[in-house]
Protein backbone atom coordinates (compact mmCIF):
# COMPACT_ATOMS: atom_id res chain seq x y z
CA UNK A 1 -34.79 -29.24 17.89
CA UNK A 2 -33.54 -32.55 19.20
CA UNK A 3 -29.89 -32.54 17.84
CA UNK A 4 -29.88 -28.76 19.05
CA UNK A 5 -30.88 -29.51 22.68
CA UNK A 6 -27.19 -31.15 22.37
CA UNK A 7 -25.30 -28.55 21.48
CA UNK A 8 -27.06 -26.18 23.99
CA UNK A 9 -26.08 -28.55 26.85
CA UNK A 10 -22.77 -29.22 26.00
CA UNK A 11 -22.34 -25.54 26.63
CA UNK A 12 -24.38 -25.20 29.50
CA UNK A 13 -22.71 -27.49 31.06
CA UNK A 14 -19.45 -25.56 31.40
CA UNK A 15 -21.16 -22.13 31.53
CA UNK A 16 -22.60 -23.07 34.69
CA UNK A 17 -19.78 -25.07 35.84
CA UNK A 18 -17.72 -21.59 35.95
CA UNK A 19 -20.94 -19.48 37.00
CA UNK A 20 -23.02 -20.70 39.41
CA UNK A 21 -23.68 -18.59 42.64
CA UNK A 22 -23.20 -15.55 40.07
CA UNK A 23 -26.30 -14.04 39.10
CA UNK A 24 -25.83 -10.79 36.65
CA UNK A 25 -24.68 -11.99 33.37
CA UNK A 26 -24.14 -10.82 30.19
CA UNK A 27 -23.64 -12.68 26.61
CA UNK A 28 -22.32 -10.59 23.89
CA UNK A 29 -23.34 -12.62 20.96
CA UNK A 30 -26.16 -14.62 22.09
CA UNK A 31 -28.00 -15.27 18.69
CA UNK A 32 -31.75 -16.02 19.06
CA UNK A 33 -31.22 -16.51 23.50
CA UNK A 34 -31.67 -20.40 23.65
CA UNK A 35 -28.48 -20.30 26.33
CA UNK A 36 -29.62 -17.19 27.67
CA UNK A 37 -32.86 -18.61 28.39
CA UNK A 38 -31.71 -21.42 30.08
CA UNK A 39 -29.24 -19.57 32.09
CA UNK A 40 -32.65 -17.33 33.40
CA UNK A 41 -34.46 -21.00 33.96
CA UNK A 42 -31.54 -21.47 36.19
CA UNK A 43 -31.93 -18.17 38.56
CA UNK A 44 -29.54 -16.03 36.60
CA UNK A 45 -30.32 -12.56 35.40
CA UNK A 46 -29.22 -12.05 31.59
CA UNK A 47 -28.57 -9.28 29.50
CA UNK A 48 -28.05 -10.76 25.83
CA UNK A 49 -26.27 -9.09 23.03
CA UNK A 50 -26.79 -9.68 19.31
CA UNK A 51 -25.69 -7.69 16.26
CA UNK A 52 -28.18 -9.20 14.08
CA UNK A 53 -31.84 -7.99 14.49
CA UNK A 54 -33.99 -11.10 13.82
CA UNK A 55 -32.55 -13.07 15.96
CA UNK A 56 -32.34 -10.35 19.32
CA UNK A 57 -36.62 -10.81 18.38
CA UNK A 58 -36.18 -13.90 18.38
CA UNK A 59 -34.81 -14.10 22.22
CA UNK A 60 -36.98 -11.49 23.20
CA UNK A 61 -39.65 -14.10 22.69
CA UNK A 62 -38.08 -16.18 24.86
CA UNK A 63 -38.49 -13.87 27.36
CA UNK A 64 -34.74 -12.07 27.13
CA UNK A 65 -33.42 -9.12 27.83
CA UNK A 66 -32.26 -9.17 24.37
CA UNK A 67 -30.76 -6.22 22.78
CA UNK A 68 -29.44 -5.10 19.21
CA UNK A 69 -25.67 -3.81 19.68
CA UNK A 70 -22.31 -4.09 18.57
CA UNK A 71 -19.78 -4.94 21.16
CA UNK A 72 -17.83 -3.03 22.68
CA UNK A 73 -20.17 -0.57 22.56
CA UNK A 74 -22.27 -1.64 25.82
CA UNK A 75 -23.49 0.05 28.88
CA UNK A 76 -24.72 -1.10 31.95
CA UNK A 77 -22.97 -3.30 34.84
CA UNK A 78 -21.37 -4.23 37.01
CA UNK A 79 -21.90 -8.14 36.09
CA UNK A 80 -20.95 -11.18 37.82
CA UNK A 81 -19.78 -13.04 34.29
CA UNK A 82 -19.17 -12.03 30.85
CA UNK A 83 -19.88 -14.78 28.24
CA UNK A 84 -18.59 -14.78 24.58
CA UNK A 85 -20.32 -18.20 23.07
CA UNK A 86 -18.85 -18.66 20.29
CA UNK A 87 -19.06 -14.92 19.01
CA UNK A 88 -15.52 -13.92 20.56
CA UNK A 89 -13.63 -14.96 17.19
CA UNK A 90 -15.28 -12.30 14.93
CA UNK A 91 -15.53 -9.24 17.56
CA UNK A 92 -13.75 -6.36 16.42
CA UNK A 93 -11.67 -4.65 17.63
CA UNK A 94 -10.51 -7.96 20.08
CA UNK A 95 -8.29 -5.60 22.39
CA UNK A 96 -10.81 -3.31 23.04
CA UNK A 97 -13.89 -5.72 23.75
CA UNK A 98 -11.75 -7.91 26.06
CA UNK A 99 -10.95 -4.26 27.36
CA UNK A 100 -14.39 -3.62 27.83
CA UNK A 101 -15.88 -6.70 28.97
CA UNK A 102 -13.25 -6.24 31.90
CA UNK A 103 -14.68 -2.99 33.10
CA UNK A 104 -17.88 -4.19 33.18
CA UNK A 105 -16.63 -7.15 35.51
CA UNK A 106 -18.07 -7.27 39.25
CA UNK A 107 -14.63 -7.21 41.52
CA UNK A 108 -15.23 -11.16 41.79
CA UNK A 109 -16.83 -11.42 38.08
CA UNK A 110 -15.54 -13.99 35.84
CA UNK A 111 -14.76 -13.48 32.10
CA UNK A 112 -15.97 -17.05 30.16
CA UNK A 113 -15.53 -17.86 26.87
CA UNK A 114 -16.75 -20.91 24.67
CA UNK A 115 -15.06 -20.90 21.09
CA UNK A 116 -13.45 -22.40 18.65
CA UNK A 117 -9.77 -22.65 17.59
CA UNK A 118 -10.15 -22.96 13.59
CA UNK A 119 -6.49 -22.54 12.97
CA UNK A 120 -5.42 -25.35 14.93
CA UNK A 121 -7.03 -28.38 12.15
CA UNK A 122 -4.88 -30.71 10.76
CA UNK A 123 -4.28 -33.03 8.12
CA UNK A 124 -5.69 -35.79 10.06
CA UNK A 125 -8.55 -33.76 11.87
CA UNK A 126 -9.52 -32.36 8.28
CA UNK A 127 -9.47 -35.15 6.24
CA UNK A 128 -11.75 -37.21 9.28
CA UNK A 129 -14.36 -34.18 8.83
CA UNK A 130 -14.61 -33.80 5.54
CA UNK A 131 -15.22 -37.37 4.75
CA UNK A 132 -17.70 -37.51 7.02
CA UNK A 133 -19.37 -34.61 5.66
CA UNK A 134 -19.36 -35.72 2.05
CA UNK A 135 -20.83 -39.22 3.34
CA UNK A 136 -23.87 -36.84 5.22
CA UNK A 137 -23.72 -34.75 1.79
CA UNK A 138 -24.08 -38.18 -0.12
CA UNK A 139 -27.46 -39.52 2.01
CA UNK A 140 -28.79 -35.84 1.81
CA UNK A 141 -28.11 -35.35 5.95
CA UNK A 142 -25.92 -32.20 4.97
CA UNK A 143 -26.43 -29.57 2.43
CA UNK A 144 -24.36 -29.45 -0.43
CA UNK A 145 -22.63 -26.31 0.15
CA UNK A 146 -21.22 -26.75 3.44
CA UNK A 147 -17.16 -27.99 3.38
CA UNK A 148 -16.82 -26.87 -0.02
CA UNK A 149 -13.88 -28.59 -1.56
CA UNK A 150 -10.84 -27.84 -3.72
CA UNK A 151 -7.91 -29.66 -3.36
CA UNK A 152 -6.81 -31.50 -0.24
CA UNK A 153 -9.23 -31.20 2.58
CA UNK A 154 -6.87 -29.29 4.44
CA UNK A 155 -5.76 -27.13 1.99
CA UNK A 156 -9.76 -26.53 1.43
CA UNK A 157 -10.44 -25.87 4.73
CA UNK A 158 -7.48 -23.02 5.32
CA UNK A 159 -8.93 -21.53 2.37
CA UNK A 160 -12.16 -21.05 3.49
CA UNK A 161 -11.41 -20.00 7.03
CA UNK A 162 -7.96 -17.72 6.34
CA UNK A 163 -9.53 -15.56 3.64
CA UNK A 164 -11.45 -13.85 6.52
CA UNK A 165 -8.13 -11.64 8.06
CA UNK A 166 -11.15 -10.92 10.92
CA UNK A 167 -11.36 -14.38 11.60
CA UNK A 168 -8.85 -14.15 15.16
CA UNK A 169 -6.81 -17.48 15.80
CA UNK A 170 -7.26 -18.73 19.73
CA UNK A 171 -4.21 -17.71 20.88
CA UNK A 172 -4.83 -14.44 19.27
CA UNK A 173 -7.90 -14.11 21.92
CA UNK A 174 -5.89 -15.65 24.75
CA UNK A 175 -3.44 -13.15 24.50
CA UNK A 176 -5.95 -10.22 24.33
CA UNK A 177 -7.64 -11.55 27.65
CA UNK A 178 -4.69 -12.23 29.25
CA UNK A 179 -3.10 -8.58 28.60
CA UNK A 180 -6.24 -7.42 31.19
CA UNK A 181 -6.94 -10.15 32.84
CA UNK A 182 -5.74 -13.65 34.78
CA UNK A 183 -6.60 -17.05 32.73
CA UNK A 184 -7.62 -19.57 35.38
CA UNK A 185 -9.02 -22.59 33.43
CA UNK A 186 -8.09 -23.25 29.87
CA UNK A 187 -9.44 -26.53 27.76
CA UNK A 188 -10.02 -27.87 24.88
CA UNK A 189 -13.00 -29.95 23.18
CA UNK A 190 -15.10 -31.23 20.76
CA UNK A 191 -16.32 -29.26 18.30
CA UNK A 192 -17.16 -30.23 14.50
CA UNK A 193 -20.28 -32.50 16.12
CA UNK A 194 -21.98 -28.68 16.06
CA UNK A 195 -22.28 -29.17 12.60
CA UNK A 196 -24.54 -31.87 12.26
CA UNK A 197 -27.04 -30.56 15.01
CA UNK A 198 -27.15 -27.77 13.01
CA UNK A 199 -27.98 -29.93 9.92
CA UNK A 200 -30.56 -32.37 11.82
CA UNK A 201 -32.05 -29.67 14.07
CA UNK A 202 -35.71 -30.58 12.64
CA UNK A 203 -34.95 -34.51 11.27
CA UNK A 204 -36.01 -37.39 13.33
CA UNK A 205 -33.36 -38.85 15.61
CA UNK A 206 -31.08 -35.92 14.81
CA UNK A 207 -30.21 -35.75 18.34
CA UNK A 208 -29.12 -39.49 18.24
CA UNK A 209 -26.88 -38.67 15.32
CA UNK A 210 -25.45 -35.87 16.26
CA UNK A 211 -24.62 -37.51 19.64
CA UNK A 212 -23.06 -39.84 17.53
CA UNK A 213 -20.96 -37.67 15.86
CA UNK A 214 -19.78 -36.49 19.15
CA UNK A 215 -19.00 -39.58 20.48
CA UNK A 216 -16.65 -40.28 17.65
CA UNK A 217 -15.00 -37.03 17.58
CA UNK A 218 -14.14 -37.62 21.20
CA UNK A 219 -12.67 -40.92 20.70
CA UNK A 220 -10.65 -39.64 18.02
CA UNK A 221 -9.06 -37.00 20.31
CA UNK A 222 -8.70 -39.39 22.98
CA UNK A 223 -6.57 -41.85 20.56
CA UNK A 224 -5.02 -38.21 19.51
CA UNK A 225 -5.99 -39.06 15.52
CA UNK A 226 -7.76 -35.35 15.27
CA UNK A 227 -6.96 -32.77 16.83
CA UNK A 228 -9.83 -30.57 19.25
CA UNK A 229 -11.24 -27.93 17.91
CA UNK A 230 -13.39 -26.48 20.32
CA UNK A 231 -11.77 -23.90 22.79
CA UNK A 232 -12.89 -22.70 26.33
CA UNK A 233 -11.21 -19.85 28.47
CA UNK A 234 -12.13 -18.65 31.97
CA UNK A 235 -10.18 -15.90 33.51
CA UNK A 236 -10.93 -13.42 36.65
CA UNK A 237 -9.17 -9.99 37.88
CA UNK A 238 -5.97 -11.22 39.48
CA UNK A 239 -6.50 -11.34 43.04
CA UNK A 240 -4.53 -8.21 45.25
């Protein structure tokens, strides 16, 4: 759980950064509610989407207003903030759930997304993560059929991430919110360390690792050997 309580507050972090004084919320793809949860620890009022049944339970145990649908199809509103974590990249159709989650936008609400931009990996930036994963894959810290491999890591990775045509690119999704709405804050971050406190969610110091694992990934950025993976986007009605 350790290694997970990372991950969780890296996003919190800029969730709440872009939401705070804004109560209503709604996730659309909020898995088994560990954000949504702590969003409702922190005074908020969350309505949390999933398409998969096990893990809207799953929240609901949490004590979530957790729901089994299929974005866009949503009613309910207005809300103060919209959040895609990390979901955003396989909603179909994009157009019309950016569409959507603008209607169901407060006249001050705020659109937030946390994802990833998957097309943007390198030669460097894949090469650096899939050596460490076979290392992890090596001392048993990763399973073995994670990053498979054939030919050049890059090369490997396209493979396994462009034979999805659902899979949308980031600037694919920018341009879909930004056809509705006004971008305001755009960034980019970490984002491979999510791997490993996946893998070490239940080992011992698996939050130390993983933190690890972050720590390198963000000096490799800062020395501009990888590239960032992780992508955020804020954007609001445009004001007048």
């Amino acid at each position: 759980m350790g290694s997970r309580r990372l991950a969780l507050g890296f996003t919190l972090a800029f969730v709440e950064s872009w939401l705070r004084g804004r109560r209503r919320l709604l996730e659309v793809g909020a898995g088994d509610g560990e954000l949504a949860r702590a969003l409702l620890d922190r005074g908020h009022e969350v309505t949390a989407l999933d398409l998969d049944e096990e893990a809207v339970a799953a929240a609901r145990e949490r004590g979530v207003d957790a729901r089994v649908a299929r974005f866009p199809d949503c009613s309910g509103g207005p809300f103060d903030g919209v959040l895609f974590t990390r979901s955003l990249h396989h909603v179909q159709p994009l157009g019309d759930a950016i569409r959507r989650a603008a209607e169901l936008l407060a006249p001050a609400g705020r659109l937030v997304i946390e994802d990833w931009a998957w097309n943007r990996v390198d030669a460097a930036t894949a090469g650096w993560m899939y050596r460490l994963v076979r290392d992890w894959q090596e001392r048993g810290l990763a399973p073995r059929e994670e990053f498979p491999r054939r030919g050049s890591p890059l090369a490997s990775w396209r493979r396994e991430h462009e034979r999805d045509c659902h899979l949308h690119p980031d600037h694919a999704m920018r341009e879909a919110v930004a056809a509705v709405l006004t971008p305001t804050h755009e960034e980019r971050v970490p984002y491979f360390f999510r791997y490993p406190c996946r893998w070490l969610a239940n080992r011992p110091r698996g939050e130390e690792a993983a933190a690890a694992v972050l720590e390198l990934e963000r000096a490799g950025i800062e020395r501009r050997a990888i590239v960032p993976i992780g992508w955020r986007l804020v954007a609001e009605r445009a004001s007048g």
